[in-house]
N, C-alpha and C. Protein backbone atom coordinates (compact mmCIF):
# COMPACT_ATOMS: atom_id res chain seq x y z
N UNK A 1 -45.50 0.71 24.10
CA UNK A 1 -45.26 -0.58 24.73
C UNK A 1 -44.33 -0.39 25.93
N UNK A 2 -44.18 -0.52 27.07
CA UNK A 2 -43.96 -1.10 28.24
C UNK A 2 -42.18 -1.81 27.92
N UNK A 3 -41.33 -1.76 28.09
CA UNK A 3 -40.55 -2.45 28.14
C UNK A 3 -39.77 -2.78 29.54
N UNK A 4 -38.47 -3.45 29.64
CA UNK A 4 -37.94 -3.82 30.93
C UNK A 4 -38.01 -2.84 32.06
N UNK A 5 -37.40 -1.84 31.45
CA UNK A 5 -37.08 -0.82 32.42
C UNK A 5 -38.18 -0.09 32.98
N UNK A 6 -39.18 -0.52 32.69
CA UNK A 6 -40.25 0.51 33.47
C UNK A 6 -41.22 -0.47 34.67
N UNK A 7 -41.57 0.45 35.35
CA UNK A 7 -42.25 -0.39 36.32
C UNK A 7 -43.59 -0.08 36.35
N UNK A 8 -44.29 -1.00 35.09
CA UNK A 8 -45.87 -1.30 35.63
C UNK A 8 -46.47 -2.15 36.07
N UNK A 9 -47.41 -2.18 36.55
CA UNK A 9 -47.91 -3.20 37.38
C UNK A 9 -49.07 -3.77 36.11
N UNK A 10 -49.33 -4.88 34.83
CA UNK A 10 -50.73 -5.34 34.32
C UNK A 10 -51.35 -5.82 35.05
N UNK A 11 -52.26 -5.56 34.89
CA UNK A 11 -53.85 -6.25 35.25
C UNK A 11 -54.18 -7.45 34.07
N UNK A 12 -53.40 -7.41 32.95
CA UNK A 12 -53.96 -7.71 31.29
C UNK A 12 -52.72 -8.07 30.63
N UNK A 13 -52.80 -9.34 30.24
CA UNK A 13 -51.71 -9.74 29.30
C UNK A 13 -51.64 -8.94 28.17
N UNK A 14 -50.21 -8.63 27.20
CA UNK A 14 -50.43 -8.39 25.92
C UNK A 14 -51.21 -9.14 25.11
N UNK A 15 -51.13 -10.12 25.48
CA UNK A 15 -52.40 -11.23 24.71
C UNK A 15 -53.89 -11.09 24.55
N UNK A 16 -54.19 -10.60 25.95
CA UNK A 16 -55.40 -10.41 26.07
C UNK A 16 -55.94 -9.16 25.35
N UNK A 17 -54.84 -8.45 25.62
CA UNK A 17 -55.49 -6.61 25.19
C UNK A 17 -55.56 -6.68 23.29
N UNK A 18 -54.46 -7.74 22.64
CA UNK A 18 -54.22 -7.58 21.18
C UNK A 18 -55.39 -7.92 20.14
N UNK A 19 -56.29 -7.35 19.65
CA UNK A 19 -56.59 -7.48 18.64
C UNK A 19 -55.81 -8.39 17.70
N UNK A 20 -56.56 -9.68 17.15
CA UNK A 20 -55.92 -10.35 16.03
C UNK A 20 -56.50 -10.11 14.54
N UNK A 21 -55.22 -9.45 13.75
CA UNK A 21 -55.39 -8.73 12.30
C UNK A 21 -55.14 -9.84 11.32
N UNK A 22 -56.00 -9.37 10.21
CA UNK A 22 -56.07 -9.94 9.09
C UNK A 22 -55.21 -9.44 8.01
N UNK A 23 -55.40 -8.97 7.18
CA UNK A 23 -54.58 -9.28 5.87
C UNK A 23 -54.97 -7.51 5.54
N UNK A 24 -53.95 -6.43 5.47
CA UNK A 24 -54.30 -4.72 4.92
C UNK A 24 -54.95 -5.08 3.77
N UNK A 25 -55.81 -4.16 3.47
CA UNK A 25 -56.05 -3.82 2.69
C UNK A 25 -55.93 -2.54 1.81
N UNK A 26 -55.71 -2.05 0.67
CA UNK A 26 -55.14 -0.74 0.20
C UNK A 26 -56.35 -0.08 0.18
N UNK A 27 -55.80 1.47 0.41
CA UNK A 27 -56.76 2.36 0.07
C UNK A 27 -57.18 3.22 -0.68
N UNK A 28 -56.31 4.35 -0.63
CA UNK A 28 -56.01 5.81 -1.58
C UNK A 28 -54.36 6.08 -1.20
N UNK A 29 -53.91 6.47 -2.44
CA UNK A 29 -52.48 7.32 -2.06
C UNK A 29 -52.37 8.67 -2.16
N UNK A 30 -52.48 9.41 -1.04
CA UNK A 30 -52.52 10.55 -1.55
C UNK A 30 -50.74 11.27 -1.19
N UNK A 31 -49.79 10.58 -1.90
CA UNK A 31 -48.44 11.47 -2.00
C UNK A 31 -48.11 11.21 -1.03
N UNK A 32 -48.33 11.97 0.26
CA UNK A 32 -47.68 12.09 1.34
C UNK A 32 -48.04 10.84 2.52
N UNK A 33 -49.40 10.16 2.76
CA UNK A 33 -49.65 8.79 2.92
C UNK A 33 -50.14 8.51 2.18
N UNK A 34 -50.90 6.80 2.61
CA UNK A 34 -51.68 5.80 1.80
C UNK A 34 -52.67 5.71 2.95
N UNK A 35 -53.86 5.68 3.00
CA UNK A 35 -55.16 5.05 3.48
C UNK A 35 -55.40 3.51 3.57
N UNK A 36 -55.72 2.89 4.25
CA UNK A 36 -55.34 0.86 4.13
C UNK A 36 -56.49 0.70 5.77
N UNK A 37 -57.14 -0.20 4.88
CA UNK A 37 -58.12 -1.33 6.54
C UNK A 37 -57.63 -2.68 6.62
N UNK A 38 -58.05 -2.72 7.96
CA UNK A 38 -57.71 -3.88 8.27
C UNK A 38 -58.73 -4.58 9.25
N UNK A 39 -59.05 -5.83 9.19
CA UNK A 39 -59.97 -6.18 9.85
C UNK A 39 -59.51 -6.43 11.07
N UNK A 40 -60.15 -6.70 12.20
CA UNK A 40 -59.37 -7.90 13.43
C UNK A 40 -60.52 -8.28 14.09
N UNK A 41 -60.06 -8.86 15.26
CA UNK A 41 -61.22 -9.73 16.03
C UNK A 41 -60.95 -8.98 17.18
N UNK A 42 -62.15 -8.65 17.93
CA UNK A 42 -61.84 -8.64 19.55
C UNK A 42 -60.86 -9.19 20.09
N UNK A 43 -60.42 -9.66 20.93
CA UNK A 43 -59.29 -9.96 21.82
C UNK A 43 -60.31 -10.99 22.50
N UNK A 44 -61.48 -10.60 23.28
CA UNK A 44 -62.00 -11.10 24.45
C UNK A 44 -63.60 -11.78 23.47
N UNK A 45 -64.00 -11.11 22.33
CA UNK A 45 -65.31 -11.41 22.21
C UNK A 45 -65.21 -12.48 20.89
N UNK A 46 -64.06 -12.10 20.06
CA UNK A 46 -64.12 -12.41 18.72
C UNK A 46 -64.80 -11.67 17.81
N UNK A 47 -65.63 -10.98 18.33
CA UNK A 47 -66.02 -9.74 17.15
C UNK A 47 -65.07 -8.83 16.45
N UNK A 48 -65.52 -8.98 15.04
CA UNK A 48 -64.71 -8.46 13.89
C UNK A 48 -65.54 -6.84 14.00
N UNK A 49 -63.65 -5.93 13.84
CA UNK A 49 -64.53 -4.79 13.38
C UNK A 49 -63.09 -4.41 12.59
N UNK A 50 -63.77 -2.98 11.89
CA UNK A 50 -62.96 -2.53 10.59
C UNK A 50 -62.22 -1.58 10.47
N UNK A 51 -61.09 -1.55 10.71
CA UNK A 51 -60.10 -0.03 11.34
C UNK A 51 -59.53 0.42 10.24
N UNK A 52 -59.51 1.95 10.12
CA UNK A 52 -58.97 2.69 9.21
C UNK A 52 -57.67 2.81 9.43
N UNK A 53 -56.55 2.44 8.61
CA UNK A 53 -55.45 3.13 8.88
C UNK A 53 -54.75 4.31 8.05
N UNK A 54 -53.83 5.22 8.38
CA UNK A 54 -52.97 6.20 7.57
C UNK A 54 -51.65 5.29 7.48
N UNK A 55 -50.98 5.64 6.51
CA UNK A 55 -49.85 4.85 6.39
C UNK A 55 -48.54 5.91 6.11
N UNK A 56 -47.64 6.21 6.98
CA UNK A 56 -47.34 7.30 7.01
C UNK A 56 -45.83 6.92 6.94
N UNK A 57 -44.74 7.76 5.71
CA UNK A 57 -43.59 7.59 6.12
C UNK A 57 -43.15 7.84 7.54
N UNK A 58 -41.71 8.24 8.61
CA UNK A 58 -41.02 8.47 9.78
C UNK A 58 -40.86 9.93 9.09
N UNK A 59 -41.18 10.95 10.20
CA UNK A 59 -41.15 11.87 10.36
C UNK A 59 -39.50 12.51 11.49
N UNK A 60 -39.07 13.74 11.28
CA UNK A 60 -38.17 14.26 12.15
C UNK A 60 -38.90 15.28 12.06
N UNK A 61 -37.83 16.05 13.87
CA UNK A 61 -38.38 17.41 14.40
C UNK A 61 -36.72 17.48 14.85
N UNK A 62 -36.41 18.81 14.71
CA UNK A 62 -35.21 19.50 15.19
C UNK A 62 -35.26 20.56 15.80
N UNK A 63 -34.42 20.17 17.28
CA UNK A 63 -34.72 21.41 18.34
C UNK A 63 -33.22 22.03 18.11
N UNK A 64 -33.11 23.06 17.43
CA UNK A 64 -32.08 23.58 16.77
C UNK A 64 -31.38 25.18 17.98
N UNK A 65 -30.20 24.50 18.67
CA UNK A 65 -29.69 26.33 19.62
C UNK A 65 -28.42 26.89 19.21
N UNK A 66 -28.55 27.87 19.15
CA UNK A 66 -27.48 28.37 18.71
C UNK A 66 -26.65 28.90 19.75
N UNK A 67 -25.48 29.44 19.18
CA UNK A 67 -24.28 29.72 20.79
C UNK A 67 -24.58 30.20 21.65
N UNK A 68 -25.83 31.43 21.46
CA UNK A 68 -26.03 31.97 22.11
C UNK A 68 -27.67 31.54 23.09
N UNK A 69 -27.95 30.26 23.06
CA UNK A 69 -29.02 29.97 23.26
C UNK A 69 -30.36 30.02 23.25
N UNK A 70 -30.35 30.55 21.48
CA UNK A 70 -31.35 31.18 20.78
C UNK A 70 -32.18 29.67 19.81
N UNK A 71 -33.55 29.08 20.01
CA UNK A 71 -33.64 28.26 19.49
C UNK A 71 -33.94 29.19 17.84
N UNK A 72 -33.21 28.27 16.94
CA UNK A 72 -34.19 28.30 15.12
C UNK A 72 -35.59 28.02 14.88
N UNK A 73 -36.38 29.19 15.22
CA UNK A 73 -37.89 29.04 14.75
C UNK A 73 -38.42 29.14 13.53
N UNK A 74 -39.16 28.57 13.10
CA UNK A 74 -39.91 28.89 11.35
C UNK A 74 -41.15 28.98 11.57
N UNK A 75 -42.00 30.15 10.92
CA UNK A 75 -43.47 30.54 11.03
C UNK A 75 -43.70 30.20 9.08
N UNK A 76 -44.88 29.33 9.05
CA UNK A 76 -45.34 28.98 8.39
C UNK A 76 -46.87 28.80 7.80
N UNK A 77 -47.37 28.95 7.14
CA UNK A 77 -48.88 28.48 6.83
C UNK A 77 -49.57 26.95 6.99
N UNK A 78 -50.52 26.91 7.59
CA UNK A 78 -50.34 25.12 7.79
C UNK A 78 -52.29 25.22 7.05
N UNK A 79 -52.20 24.56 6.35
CA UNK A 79 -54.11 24.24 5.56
C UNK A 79 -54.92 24.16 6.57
N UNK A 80 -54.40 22.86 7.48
CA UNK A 80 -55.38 22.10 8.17
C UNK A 80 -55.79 23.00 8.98
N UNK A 81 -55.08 23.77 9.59
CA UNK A 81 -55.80 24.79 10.52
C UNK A 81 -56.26 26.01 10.26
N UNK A 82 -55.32 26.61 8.96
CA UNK A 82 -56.13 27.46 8.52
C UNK A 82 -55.26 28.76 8.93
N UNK A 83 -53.71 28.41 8.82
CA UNK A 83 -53.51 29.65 10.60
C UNK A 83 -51.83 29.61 10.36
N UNK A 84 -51.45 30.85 10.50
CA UNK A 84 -49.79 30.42 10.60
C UNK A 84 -49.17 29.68 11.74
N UNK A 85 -48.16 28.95 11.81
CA UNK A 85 -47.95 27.94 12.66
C UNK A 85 -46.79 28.42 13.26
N UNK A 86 -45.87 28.50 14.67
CA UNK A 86 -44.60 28.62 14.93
C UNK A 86 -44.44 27.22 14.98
N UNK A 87 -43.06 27.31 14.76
CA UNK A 87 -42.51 25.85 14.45
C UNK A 87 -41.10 25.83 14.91
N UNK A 88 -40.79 24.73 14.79
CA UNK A 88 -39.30 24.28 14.87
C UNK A 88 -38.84 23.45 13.67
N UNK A 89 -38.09 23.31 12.80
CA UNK A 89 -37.49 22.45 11.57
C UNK A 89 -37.66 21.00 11.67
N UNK A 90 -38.74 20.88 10.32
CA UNK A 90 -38.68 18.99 10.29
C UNK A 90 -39.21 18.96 9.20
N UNK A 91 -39.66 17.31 9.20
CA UNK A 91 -40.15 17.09 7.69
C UNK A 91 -40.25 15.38 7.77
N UNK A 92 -40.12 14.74 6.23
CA UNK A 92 -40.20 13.40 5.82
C UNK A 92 -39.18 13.01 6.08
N UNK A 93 -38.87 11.77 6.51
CA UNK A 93 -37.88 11.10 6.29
C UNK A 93 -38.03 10.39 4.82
N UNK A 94 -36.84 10.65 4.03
CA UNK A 94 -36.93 9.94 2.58
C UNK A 94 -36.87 8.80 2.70
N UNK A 95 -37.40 8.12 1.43
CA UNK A 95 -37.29 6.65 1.61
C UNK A 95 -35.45 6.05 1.26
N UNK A 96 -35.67 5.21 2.28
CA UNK A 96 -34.22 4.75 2.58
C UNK A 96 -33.14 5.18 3.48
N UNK A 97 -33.75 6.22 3.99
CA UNK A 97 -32.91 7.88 4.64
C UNK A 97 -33.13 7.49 6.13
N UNK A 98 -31.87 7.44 6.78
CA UNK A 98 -31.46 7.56 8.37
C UNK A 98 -31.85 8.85 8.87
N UNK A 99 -33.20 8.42 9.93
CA UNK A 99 -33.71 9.69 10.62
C UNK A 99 -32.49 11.02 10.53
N UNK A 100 -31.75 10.75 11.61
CA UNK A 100 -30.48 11.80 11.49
C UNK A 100 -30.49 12.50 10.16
N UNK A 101 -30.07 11.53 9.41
CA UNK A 101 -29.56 12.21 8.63
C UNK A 101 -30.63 13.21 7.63
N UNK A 102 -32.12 12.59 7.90
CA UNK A 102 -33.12 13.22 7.24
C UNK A 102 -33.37 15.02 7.94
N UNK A 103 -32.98 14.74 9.58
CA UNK A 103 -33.30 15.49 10.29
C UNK A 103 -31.82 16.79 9.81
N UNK A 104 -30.32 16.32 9.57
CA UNK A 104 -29.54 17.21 9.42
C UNK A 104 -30.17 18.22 8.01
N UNK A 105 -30.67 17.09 7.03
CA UNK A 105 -31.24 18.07 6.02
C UNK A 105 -32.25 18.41 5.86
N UNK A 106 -33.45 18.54 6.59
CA UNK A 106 -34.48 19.58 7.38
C UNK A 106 -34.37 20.92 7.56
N UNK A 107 -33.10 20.67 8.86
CA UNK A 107 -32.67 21.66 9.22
C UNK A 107 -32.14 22.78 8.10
N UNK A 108 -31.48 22.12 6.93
CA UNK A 108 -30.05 22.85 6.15
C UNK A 108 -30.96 23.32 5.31
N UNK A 109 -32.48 23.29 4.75
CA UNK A 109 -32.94 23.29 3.93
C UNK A 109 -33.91 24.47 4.18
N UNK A 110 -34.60 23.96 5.17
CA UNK A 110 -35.80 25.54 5.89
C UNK A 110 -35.03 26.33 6.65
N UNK A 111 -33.60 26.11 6.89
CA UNK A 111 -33.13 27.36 7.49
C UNK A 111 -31.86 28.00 7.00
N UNK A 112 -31.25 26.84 6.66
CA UNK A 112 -29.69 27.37 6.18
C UNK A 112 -28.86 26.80 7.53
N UNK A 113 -29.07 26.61 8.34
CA UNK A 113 -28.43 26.63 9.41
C UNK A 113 -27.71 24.86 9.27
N UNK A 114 -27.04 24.87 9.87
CA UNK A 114 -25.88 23.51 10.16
C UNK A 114 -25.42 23.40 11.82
N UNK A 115 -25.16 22.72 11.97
CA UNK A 115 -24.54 21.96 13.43
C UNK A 115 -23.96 20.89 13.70
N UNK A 116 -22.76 20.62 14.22
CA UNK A 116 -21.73 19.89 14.96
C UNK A 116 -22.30 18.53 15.40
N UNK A 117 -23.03 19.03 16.47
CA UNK A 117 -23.15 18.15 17.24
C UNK A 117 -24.96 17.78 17.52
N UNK A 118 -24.87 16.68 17.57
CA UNK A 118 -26.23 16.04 17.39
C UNK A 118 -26.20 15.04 18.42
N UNK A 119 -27.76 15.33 18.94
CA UNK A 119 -28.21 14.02 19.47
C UNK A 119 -29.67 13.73 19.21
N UNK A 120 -29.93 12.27 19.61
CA UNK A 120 -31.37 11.90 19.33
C UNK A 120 -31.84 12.26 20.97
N UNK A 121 -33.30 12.76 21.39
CA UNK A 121 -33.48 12.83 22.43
C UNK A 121 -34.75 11.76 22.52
N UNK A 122 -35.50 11.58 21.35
CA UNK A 122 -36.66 11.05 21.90
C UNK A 122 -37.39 10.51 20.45
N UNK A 123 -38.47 9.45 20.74
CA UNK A 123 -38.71 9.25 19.34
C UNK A 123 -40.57 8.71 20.00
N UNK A 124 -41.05 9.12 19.35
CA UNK A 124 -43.12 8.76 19.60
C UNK A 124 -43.46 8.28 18.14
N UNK A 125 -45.07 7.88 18.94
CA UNK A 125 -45.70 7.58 17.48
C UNK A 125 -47.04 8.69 17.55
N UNK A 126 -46.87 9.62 16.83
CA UNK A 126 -47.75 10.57 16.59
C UNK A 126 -49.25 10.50 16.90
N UNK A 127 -49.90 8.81 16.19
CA UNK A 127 -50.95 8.89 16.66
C UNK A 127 -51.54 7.77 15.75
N UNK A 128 -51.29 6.28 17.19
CA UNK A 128 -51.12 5.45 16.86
C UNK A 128 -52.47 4.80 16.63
N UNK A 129 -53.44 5.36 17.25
CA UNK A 129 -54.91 4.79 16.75
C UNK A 129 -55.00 4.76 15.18
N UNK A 130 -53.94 5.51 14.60
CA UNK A 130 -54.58 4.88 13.10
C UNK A 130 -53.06 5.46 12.67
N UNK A 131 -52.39 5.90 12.55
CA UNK A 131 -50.93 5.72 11.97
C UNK A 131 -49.77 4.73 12.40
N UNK A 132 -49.23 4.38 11.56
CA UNK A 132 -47.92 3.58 11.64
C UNK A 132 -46.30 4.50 11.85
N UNK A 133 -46.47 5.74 11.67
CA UNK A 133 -44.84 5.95 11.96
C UNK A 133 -44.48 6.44 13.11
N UNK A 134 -43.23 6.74 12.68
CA UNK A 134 -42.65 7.53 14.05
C UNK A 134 -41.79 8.87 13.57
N UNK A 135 -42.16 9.33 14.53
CA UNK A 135 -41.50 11.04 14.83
C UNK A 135 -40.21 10.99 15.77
N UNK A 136 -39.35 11.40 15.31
CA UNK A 136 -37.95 11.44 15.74
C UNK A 136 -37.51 12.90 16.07
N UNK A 137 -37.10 13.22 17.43
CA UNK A 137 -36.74 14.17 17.17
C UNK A 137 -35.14 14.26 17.69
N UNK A 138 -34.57 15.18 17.53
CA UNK A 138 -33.01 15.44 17.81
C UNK A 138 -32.84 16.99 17.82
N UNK A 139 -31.79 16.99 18.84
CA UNK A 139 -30.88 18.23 19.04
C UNK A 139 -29.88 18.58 18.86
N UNK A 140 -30.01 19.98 18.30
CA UNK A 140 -28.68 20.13 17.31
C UNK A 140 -27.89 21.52 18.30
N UNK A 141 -26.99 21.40 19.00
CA UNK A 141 -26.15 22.15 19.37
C UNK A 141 -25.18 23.10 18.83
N UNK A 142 -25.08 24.63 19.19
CA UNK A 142 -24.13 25.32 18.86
C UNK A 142 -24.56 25.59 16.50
N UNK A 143 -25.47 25.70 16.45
CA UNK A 143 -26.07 25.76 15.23
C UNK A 143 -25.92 27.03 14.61
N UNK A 144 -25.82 27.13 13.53
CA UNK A 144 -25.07 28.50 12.59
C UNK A 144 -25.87 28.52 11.18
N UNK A 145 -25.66 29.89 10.84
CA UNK A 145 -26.04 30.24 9.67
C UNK A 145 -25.05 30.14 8.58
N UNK A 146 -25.12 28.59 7.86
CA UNK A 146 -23.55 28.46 6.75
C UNK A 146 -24.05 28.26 5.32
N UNK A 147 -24.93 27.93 5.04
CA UNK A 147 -25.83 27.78 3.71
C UNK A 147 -27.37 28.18 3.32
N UNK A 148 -27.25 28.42 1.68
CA UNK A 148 -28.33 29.07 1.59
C UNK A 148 -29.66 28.31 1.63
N UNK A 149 -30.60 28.99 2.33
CA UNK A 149 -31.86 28.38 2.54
C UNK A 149 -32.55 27.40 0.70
N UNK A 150 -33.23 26.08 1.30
CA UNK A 150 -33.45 25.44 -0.21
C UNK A 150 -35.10 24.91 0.01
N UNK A 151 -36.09 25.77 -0.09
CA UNK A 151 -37.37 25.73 0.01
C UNK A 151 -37.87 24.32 -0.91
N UNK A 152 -38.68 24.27 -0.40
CA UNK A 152 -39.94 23.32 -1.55
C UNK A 152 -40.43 23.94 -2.24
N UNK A 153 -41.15 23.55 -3.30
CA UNK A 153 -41.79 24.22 -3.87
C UNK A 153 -42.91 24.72 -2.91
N UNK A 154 -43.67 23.60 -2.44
CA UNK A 154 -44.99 24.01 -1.57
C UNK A 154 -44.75 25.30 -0.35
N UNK A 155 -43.56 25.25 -0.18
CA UNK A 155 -43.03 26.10 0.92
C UNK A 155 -42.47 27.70 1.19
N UNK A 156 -43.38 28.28 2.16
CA UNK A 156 -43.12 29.34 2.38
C UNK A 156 -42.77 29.84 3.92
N UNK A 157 -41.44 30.76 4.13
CA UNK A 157 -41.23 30.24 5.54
C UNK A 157 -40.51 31.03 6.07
N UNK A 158 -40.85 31.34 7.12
CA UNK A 158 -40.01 33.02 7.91
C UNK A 158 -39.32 32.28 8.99
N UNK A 159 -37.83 32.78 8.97
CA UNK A 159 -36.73 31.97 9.99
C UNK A 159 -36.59 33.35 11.16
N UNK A 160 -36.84 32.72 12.22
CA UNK A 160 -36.11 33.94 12.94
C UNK A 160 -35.52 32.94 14.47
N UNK A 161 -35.05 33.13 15.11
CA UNK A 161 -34.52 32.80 16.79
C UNK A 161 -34.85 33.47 17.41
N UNK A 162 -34.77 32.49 18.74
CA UNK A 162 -35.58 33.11 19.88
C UNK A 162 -35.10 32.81 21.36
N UNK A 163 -35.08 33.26 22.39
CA UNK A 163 -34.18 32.58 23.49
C UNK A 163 -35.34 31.36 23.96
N UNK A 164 -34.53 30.25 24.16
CA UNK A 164 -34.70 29.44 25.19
C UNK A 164 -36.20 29.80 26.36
N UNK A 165 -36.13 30.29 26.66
CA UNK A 165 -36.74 30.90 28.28
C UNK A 165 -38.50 31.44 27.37
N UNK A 166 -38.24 32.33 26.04
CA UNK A 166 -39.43 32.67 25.49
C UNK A 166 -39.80 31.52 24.63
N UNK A 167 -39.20 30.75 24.21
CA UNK A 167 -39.85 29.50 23.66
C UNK A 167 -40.69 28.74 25.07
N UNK A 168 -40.03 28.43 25.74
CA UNK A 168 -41.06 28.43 26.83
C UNK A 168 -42.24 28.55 27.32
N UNK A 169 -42.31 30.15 27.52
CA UNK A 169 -43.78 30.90 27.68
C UNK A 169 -44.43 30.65 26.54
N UNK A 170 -43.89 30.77 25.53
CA UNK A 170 -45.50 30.40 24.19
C UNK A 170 -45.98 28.91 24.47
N UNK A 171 -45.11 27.56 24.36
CA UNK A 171 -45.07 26.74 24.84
C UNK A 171 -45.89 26.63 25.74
N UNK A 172 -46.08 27.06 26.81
CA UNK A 172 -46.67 27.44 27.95
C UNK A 172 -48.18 28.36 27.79
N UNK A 173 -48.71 29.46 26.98
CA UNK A 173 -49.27 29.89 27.02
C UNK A 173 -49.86 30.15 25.58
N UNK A 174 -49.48 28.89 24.44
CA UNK A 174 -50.32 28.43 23.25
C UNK A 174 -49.57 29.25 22.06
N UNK A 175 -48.66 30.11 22.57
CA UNK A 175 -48.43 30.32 20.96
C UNK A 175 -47.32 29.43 20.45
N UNK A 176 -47.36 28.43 20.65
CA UNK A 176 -46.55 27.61 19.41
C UNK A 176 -48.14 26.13 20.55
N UNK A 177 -48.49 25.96 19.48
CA UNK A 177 -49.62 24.74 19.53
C UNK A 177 -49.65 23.84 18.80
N UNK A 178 -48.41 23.61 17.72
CA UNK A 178 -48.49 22.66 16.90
C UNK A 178 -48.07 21.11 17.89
N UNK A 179 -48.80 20.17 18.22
CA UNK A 179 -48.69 18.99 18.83
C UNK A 179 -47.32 18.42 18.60
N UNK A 180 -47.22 18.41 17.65
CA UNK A 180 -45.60 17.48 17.24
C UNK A 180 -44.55 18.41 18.38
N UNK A 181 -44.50 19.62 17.96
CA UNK A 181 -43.46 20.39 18.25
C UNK A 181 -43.33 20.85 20.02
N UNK A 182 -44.79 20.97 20.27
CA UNK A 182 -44.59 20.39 21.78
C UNK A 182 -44.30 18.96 22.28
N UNK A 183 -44.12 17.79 21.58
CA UNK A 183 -43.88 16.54 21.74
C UNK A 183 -42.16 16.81 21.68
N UNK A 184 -41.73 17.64 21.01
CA UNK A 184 -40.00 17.81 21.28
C UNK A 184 -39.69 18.36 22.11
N UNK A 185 -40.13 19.51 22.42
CA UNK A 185 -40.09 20.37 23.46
C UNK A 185 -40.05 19.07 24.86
N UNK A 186 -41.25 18.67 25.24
CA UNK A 186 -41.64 17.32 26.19
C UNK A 186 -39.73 16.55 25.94
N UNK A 187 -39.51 15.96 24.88
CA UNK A 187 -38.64 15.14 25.09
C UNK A 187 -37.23 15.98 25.30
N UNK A 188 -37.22 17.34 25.22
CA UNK A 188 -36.14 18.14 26.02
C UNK A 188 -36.07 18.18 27.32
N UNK A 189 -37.51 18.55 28.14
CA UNK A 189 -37.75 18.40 28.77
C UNK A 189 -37.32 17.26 30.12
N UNK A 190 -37.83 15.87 29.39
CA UNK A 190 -37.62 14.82 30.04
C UNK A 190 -36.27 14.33 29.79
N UNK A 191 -35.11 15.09 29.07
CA UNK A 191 -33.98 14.57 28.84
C UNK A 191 -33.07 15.82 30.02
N UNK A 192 -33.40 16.81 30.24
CA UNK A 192 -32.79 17.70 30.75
C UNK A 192 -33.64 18.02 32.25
N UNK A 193 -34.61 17.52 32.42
CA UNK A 193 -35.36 17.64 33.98
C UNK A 193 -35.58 18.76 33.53
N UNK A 194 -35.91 19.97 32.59
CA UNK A 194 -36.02 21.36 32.90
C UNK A 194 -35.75 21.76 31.29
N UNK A 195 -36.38 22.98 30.86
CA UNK A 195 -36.33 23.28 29.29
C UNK A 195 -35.10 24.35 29.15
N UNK A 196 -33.54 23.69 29.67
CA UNK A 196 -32.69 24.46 29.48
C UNK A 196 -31.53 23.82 28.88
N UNK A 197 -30.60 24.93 28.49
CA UNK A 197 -29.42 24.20 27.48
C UNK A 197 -28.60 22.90 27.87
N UNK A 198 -27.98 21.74 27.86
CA UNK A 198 -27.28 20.77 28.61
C UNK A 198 -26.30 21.23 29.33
């Protein structure tokens, strides 16, 4: 959504563009979402059609540097693709649980690592044609190795760091391709004009 501070020019009211929804309907729970339709009407025609939704807790991502300006990477197995993943630290937000604070214990959990100082840089919606949450991500400054790593069960997970500058080039040339995690990277990016330390 468009708010004050930006300058677009509509062609199209919010009115016009909104689909008017009916009443969810439930779907499947499978643990991690719920499945749910919903009907609506055109905007312009009144024709009803039938949209699938995912129903997804708020997600965090943590762009984790250490003193030496080494980001905290985790290589992992991911199903959907079939493929080990480079990553950066995140997860669910629990129910009831302040992003932050979901995001400090992300971090403390797949890596061991802890940090001072925090900020939020950026927050999206993953992928709003059919999900409801949001992805939060934050940066954790000056980050250390102070506790012992506390896996999931489901979880298996190789920690290593990396400078700044080579997170980059993979970034850049596909070896880290997980979408989310270039969506943090992006909001470093657009918080710093440039993918370097503050």
């Amino acid at each position: 959504m468009y708010g004050p501070k930006y300058r677009y020019s509509a062609r199209m009211s919010d009115e016009e563009l909104t689909w008017r929804l009916g009443a969810r309907s439930p779907g499947n729970d499978y643990r991690i979402f719920k499945t749910a339709f919903v009907e609506g009407a055109h905007p312009q025609t009144g024709k009803v059609k039938k949209f699938s939704l995912i129903e997804c807790v708020d997600w965090v991502n943590v762009i984790a540097l250490t003193p030496k300006d080494e980001v905290v990477l985790i290589r992992q197995y991911r199903a959907g693709s079939a493929s080990i993943c480079v990553e950066i630290p995140g997860g669910m937000v629990d129910d009831g649980e302040d992003p932050l604070t979901a995001a400090k214990r992300e971090l403390e959990e797949e890596t061991g690592y802890t940090a001072h100082h925090w900020r939020s840089i950026g927050t999206a919606s993953p992928n709003p044609a059919i999900q409801n949450n949001r992805l939060h991500t934050y940066l954790a400054l000056d980050a250390k190795p102070t506790v012992a790593q506390r896996f999931d069960s489901s979880e298996v997970i190789e920690l290593q760091t990396m400078p700044l500058t080579e997170v980059r080039m993979m970034l850049r040339d596909g070896g880290i391709d997980h979408a989310l995690v270039i969506t943090a990277f992006a909001h470093l990016a657009f918080e710093l004009h440039d993918l370097r330390r503050p």
